[in-house]
Every structure is written in C-alpha cells, then in structure tokens.
Protein backbone atom coordinates (compact mmCIF):
# COMPACT_ATOMS: atom_id res chain seq x y z
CA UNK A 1 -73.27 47.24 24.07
CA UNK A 2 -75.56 44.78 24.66
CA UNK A 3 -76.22 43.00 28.44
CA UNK A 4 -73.22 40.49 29.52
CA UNK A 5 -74.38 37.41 28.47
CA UNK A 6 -74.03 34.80 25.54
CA UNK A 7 -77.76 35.01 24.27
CA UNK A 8 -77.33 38.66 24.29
CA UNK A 9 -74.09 39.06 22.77
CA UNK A 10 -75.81 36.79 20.27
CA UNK A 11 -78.47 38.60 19.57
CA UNK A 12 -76.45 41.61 19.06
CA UNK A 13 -74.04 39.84 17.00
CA UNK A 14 -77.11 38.90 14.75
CA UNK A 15 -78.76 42.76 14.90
CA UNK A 16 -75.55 44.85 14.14
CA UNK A 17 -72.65 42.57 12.82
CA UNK A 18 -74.02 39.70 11.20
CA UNK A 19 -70.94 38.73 9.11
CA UNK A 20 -69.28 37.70 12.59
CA UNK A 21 -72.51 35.44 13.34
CA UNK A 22 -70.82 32.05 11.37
CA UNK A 23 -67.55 32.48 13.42
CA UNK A 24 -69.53 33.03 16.26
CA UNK A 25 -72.02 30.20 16.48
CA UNK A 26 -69.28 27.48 15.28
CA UNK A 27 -66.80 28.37 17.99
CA UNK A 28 -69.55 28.34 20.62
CA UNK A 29 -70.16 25.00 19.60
CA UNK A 30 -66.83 24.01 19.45
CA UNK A 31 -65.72 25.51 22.32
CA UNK A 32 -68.57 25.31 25.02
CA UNK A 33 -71.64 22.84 22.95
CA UNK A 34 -70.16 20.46 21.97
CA UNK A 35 -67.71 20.14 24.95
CA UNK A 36 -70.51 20.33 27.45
CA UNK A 37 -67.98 22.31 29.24
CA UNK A 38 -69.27 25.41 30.38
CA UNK A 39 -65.50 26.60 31.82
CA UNK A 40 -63.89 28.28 29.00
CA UNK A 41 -68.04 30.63 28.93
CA UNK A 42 -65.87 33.79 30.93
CA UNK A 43 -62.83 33.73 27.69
CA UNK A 44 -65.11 32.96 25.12
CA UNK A 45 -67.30 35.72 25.99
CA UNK A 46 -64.44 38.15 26.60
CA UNK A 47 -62.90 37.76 23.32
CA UNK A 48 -66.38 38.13 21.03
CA UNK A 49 -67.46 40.69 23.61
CA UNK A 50 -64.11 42.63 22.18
CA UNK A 51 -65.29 41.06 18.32
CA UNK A 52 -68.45 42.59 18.57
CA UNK A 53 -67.10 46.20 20.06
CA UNK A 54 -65.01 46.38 17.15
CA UNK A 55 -67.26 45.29 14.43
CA UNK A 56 -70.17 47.85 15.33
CA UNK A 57 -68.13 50.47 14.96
CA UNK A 58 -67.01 50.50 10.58
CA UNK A 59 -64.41 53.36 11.39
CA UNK A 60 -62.40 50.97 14.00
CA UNK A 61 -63.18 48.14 12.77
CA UNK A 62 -61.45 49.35 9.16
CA UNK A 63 -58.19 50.70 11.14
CA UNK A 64 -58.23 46.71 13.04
CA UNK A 65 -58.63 45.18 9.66
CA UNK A 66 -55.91 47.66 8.14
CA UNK A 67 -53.54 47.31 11.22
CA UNK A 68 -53.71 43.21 10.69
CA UNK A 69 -53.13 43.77 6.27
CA UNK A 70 -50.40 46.06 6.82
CA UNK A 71 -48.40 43.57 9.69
CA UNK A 72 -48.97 40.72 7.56
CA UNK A 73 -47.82 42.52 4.38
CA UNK A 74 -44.78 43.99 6.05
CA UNK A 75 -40.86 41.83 6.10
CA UNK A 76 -40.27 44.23 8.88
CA UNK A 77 -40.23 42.23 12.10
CA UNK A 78 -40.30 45.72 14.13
CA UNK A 79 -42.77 47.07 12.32
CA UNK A 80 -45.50 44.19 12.46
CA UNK A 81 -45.11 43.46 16.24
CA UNK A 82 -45.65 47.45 16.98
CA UNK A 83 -48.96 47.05 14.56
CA UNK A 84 -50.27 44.12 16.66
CA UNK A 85 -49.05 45.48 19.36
CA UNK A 86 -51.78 48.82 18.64
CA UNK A 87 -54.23 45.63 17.53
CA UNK A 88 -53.97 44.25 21.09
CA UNK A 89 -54.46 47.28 22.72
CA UNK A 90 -57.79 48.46 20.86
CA UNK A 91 -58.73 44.62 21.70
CA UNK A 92 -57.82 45.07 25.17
CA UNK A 93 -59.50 48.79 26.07
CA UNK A 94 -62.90 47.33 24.78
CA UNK A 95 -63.22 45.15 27.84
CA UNK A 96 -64.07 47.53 29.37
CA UNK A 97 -67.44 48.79 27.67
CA UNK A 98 -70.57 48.14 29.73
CA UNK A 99 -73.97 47.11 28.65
CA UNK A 100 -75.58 50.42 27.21
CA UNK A 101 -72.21 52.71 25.61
C-alpha cells in the first residue's frame, strides 16, 4: 500500500489499477475540486484507500465483483443482504492496511 495521502493513492491508483483512475479523478473533483471543500479529504480517501486494496489484488477483487453479480442477480432478499453483508466486511478489514503490506 502506498503512503496515506491523495497524491499517493493517486499515483498508485495510476501504477497498479488504472481502470479505477476515471472514477477516481472525477469524484475527487466532484467531491473535494470543485467544492473547494477540503472536509469530506478523510471519507474520500478511506473509501478509494479500500478501492485500491481491493483492486491490486485480481483474486479478491474477482470474489468482490462476484459477491456484487450474484446479490444483484438473486430475488432472494436473505440471500443478497448476507452477500453485501461479506462485501462490507472485505471493504471494512482493508482499512486497516498500512503504507508498505
């Protein structure tokens, strides 16, 4: 993982994931540029901290892609809140990752 901050995140984004750069770039404009509101920086940065985590790995990032098909494909009401539920909590444990794992 790359040091905690936007340009690095960034940079990483643009090194190892590059398909998430788009997505990445337009909501920090929308969010944080174009606002010249530098607030919302801490959730912003959490949640592509968590993007990026997930998208440098294929293996997870297969199962998060096949977790999200399979609750929206599903009639089962049960069913797709236990697969976003497992969603949320790969999202949530990587948080946790520091600069360097």
């Amino acid at each position: 993982m790359p040091e905690r901050t936007p340009k690095a995140l960034r940079r990483a984004i643009a090194e190892d994931a590059p398909q998430l750069l788009p997505d990445f770039d337009r909501h920090w404009r929308r969010a944080i540029g174009d606002t010249y509101d530098i607030g919302p920086v801490s959730a912003f940065f959490a949640r592509w901290w968590c993007e990026y985590a997930i998208a440098r790995d294929p293996e997870l990032d297969a199962h998060v892609r096949d977790l999200h098909h399979r609750a929206a494909e599903t009639a089962d009401f049960a069913e797709a809140q236990a697969l976003l539920e497992e969603v949320a909590k790969i999202r949530y444990s990587m948080r946790d990752l520091e600069p360097g794992e």
